[in-house]
PDB file of N, CA and C in Angstrom:
ATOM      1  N   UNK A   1       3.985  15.536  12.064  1.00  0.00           N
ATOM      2  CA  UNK A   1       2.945  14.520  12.134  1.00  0.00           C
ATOM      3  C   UNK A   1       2.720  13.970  10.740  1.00  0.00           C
ATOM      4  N   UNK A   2       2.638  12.676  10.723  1.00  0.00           N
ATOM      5  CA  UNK A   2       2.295  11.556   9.430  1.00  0.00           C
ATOM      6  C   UNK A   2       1.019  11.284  10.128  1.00  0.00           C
ATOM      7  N   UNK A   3      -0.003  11.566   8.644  1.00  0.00           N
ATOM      8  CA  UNK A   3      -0.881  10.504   8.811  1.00  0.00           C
ATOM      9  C   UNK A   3      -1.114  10.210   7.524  1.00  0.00           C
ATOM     10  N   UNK A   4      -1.939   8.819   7.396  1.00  0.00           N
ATOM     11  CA  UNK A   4      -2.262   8.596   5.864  1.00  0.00           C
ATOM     12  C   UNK A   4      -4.043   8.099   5.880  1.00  0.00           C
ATOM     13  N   UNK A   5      -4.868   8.611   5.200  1.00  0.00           N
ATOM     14  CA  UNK A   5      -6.125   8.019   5.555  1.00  0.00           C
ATOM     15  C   UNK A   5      -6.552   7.492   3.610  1.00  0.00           C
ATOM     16  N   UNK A   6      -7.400   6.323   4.130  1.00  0.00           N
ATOM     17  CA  UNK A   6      -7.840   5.361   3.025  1.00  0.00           C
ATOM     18  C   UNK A   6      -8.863   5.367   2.914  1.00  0.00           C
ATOM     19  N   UNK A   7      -9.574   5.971   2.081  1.00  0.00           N
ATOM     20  CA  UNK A   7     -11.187   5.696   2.044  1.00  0.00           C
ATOM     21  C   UNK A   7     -11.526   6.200   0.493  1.00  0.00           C
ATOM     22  N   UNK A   8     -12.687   6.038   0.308  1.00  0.00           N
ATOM     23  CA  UNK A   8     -13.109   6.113  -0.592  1.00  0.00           C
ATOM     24  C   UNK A   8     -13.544   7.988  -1.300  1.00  0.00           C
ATOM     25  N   UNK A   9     -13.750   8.000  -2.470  1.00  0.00           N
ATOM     26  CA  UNK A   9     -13.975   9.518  -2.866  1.00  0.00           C
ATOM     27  C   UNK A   9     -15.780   9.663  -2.782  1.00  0.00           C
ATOM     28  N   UNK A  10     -16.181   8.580  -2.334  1.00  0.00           N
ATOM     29  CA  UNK A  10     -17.565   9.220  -2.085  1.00  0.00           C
ATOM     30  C   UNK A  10     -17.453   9.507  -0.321  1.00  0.00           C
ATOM     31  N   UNK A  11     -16.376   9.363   0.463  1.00  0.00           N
ATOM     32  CA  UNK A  11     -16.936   9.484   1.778  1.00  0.00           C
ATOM     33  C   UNK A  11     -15.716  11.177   2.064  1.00  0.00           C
ATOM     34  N   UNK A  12     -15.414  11.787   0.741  1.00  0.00           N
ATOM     35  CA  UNK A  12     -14.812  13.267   1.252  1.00  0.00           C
ATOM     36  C   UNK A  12     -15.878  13.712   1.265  1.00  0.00           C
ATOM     37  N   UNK A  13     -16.074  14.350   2.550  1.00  0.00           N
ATOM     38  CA  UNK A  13     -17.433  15.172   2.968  1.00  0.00           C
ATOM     39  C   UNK A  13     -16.680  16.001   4.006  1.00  0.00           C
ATOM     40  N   UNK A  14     -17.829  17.332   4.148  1.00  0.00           N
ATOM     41  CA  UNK A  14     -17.024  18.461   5.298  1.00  0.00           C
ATOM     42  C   UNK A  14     -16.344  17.797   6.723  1.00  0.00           C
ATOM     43  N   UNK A  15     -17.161  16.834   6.966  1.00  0.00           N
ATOM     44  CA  UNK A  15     -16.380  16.409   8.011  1.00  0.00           C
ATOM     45  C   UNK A  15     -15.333  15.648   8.405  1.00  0.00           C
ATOM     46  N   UNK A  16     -14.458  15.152   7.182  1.00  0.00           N
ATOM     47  CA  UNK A  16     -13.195  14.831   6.648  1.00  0.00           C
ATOM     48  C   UNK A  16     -12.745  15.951   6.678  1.00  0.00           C
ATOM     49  N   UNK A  17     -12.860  16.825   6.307  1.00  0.00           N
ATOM     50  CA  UNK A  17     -12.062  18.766   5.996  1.00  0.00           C
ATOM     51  C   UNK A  17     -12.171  19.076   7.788  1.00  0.00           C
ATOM     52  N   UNK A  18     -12.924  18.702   8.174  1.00  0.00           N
ATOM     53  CA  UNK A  18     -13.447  19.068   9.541  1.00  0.00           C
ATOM     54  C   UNK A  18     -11.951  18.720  10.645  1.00  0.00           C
ATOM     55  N   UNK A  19     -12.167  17.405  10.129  1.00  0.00           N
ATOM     56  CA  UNK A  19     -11.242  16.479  10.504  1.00  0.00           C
ATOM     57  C   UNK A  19      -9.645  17.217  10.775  1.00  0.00           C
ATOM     58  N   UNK A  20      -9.311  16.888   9.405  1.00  0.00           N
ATOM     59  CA  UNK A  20      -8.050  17.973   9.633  1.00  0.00           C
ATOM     60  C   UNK A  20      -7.767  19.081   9.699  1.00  0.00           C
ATOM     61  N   UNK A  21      -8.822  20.106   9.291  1.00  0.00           N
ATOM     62  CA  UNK A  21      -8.425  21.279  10.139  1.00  0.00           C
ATOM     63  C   UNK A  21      -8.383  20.820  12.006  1.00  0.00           C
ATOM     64  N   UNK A  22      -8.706  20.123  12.932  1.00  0.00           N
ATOM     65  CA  UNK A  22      -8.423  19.491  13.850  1.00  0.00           C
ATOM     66  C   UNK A  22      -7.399  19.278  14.289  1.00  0.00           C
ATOM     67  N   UNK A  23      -7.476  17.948  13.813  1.00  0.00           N
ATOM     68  CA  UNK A  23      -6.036  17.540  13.514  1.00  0.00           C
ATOM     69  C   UNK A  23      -4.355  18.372  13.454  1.00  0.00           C
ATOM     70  N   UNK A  24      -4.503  19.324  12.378  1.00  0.00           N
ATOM     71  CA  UNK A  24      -3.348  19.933  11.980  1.00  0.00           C
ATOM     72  C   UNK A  24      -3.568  21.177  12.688  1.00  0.00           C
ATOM     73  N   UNK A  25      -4.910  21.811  12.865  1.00  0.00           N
ATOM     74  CA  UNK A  25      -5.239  23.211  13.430  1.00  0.00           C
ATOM     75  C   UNK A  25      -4.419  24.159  12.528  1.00  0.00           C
ATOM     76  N   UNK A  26      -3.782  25.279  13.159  1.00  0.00           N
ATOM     77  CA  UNK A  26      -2.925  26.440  11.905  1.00  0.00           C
ATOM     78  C   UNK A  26      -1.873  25.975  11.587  1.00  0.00           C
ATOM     79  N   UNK A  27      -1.582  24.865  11.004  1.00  0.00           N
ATOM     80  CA  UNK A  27      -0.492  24.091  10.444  1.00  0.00           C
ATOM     81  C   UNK A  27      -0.374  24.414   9.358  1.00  0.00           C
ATOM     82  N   UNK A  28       0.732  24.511   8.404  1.00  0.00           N
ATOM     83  CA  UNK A  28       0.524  24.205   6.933  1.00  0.00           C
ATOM     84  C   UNK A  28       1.044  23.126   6.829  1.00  0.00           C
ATOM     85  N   UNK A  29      -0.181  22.013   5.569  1.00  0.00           N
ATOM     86  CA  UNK A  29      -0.095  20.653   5.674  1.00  0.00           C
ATOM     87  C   UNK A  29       0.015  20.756   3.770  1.00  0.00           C
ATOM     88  N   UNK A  30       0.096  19.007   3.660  1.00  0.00           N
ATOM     89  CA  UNK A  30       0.362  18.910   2.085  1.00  0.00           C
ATOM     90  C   UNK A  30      -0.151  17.825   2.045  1.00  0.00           C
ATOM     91  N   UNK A  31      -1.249  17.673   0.898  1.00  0.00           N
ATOM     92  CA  UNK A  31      -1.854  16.847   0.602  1.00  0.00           C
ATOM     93  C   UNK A  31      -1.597  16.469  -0.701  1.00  0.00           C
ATOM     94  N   UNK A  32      -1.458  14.850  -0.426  1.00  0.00           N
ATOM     95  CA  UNK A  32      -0.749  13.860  -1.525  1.00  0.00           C
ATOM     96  C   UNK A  32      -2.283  12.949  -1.993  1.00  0.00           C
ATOM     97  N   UNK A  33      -2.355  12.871  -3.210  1.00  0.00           N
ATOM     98  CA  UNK A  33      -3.255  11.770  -3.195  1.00  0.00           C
ATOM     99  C   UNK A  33      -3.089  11.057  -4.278  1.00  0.00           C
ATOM    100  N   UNK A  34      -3.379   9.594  -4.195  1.00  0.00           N
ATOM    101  CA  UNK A  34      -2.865   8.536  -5.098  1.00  0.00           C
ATOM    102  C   UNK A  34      -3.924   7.354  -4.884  1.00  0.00           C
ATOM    103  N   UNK A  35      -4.406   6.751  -5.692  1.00  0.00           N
ATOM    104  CA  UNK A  35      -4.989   5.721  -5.903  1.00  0.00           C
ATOM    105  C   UNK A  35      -4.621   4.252  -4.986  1.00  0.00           C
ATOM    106  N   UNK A  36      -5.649   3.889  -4.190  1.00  0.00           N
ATOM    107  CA  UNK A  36      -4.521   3.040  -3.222  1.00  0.00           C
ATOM    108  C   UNK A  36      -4.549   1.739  -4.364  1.00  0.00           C
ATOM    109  N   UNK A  37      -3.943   0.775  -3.578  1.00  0.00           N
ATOM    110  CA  UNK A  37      -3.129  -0.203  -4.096  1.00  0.00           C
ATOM    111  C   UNK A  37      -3.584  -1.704  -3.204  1.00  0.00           C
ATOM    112  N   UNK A  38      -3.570  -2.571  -3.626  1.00  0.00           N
ATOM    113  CA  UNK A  38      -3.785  -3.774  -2.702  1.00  0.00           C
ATOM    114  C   UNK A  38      -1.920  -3.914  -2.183  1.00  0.00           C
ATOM    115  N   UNK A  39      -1.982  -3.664  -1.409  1.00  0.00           N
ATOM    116  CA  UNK A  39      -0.302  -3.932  -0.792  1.00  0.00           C
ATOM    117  C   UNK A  39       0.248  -5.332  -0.905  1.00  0.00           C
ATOM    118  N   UNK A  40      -0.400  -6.648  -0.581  1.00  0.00           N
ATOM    119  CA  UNK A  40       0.139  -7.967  -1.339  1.00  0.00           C
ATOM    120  C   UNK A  40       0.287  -7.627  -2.434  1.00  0.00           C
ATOM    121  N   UNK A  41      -0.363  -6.700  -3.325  1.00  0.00           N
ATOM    122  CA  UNK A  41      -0.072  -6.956  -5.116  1.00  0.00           C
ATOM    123  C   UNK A  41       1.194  -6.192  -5.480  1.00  0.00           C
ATOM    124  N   UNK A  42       1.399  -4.887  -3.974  1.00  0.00           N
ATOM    125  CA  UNK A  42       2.591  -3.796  -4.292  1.00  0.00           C
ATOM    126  C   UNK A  42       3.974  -4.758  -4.188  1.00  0.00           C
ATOM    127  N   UNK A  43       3.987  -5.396  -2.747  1.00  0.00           N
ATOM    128  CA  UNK A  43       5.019  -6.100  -2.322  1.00  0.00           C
ATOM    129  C   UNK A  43       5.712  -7.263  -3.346  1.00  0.00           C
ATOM    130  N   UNK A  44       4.620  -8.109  -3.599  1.00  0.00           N
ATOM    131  CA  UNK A  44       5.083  -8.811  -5.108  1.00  0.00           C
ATOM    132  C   UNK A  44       4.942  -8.657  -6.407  1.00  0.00           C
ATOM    133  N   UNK A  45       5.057  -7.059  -6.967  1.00  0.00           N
ATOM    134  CA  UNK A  45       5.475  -6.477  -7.554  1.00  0.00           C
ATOM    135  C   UNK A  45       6.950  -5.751  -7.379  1.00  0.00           C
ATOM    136  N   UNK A  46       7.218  -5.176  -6.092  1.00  0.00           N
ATOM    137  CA  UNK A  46       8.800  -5.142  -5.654  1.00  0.00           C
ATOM    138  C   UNK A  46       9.550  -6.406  -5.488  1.00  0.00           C
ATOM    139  N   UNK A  47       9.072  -7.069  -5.102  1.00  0.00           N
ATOM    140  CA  UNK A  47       9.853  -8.473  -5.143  1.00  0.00           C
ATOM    141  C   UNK A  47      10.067  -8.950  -6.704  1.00  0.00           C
ATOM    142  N   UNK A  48       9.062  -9.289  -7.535  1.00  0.00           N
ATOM    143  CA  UNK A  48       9.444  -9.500  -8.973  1.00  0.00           C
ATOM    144  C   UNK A  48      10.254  -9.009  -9.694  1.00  0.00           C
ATOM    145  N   UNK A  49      10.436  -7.385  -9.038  1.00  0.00           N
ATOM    146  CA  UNK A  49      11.547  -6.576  -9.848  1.00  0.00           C
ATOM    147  C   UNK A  49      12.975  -7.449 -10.115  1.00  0.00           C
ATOM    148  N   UNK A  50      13.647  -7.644  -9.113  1.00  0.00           N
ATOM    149  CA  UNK A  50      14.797  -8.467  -9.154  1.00  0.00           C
ATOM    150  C   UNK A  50      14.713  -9.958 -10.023  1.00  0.00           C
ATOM    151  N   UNK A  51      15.117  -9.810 -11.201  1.00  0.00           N
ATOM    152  CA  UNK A  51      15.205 -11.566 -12.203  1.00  0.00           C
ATOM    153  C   UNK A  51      15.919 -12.482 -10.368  1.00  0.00           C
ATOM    154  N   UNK A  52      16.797 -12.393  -9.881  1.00  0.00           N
ATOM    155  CA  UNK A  52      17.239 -13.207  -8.278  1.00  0.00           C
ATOM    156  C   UNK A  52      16.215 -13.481  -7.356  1.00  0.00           C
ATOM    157  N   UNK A  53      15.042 -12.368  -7.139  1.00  0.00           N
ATOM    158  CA  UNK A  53      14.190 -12.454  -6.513  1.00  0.00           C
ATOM    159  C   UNK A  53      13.182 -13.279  -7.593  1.00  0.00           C
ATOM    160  N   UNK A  54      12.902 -13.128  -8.314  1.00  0.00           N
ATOM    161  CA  UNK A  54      11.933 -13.522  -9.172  1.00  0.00           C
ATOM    162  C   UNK A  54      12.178 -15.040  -9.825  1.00  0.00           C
ATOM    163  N   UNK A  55      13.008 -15.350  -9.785  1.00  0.00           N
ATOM    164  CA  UNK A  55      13.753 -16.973  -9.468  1.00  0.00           C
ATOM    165  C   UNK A  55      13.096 -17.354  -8.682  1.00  0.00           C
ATOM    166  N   UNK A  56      13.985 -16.924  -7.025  1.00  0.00           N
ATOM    167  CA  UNK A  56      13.167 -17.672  -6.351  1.00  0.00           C
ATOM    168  C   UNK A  56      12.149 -17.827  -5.875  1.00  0.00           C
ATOM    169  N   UNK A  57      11.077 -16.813  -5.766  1.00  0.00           N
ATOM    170  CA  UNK A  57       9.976 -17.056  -5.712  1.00  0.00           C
ATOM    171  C   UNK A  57       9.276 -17.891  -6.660  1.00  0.00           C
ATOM    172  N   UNK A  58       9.208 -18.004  -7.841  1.00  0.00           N
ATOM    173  CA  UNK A  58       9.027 -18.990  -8.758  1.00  0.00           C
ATOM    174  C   UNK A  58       9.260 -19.985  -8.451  1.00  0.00           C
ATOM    175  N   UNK A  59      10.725 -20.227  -7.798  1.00  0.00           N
ATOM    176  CA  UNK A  59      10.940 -21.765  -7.368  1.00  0.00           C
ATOM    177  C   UNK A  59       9.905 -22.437  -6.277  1.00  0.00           C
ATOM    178  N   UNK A  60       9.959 -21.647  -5.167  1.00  0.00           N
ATOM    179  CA  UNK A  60       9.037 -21.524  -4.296  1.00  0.00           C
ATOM    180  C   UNK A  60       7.626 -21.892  -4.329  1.00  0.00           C
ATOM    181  N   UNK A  61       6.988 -21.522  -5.227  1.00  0.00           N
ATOM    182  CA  UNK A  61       5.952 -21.732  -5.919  1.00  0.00           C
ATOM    183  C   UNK A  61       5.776 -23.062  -6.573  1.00  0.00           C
ATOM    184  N   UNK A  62       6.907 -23.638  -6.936  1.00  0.00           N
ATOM    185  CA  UNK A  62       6.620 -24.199  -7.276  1.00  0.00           C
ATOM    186  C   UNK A  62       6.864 -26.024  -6.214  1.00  0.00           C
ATOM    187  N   UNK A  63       7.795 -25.245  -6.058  1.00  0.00           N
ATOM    188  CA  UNK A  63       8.239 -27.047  -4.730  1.00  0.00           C
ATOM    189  C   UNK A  63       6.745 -27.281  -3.780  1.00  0.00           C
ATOM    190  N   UNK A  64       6.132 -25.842  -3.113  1.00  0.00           N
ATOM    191  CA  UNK A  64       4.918 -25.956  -3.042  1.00  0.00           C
ATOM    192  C   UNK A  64       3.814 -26.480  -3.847  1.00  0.00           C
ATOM    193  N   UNK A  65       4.245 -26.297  -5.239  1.00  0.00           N
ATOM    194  CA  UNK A  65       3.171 -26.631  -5.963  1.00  0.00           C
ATOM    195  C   UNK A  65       3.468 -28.427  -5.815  1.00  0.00           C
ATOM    196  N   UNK A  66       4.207 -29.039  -6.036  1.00  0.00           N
ATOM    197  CA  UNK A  66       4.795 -30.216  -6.021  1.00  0.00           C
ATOM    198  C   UNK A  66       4.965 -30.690  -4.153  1.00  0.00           C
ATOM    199  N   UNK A  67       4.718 -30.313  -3.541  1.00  0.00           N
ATOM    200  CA  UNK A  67       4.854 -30.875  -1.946  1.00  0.00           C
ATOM    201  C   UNK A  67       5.918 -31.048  -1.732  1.00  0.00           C
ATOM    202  N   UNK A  68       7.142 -30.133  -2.260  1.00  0.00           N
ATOM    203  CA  UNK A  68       8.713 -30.449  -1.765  1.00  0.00           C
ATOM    204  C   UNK A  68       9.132 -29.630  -0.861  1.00  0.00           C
ATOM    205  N   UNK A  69       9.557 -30.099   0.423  1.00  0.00           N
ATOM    206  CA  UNK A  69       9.978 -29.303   1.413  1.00  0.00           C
ATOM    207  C   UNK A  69      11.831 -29.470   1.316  1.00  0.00           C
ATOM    208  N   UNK A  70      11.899 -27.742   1.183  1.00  0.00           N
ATOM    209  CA  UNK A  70      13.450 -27.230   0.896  1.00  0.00           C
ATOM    210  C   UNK A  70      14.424 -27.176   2.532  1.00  0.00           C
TER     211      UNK A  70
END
């Protein structure tokens, strides 16, 4: 089982712990935690990686910016 939950560090309270002992019951589970991310900002950040990708989106940006349909 995957799950991933998003919330904030003021709302870990027992009944989040509650939660997954539930959830997982006598499982052994592994808990990852990481700072979330706005995902539009992740995605065009992977996309920028590539100078090919990062062309064309630039271009893109810009024929839009100018009203040119490609």
């Amino acid at each position: 089982m995957y799950t991933i939950y998003k919330l904030r560090v003021a709302e870990l309270d027992e009944r989040f712990i509650d939660t997954l002992k539930h959830q997982f019951q006598d499982r052994e589970i592994e808990i990852v935690v990481s700072e979330a991310v706005d995902v539009a900002e992740d995605e065009t950040a992977y996309l920028l990686r590539s100078s090919a990708n990062r062309e064309r989106l630039l271009q893109a940006i810009e024929n839009v910016a100018q009203g040119r349909r490609v």
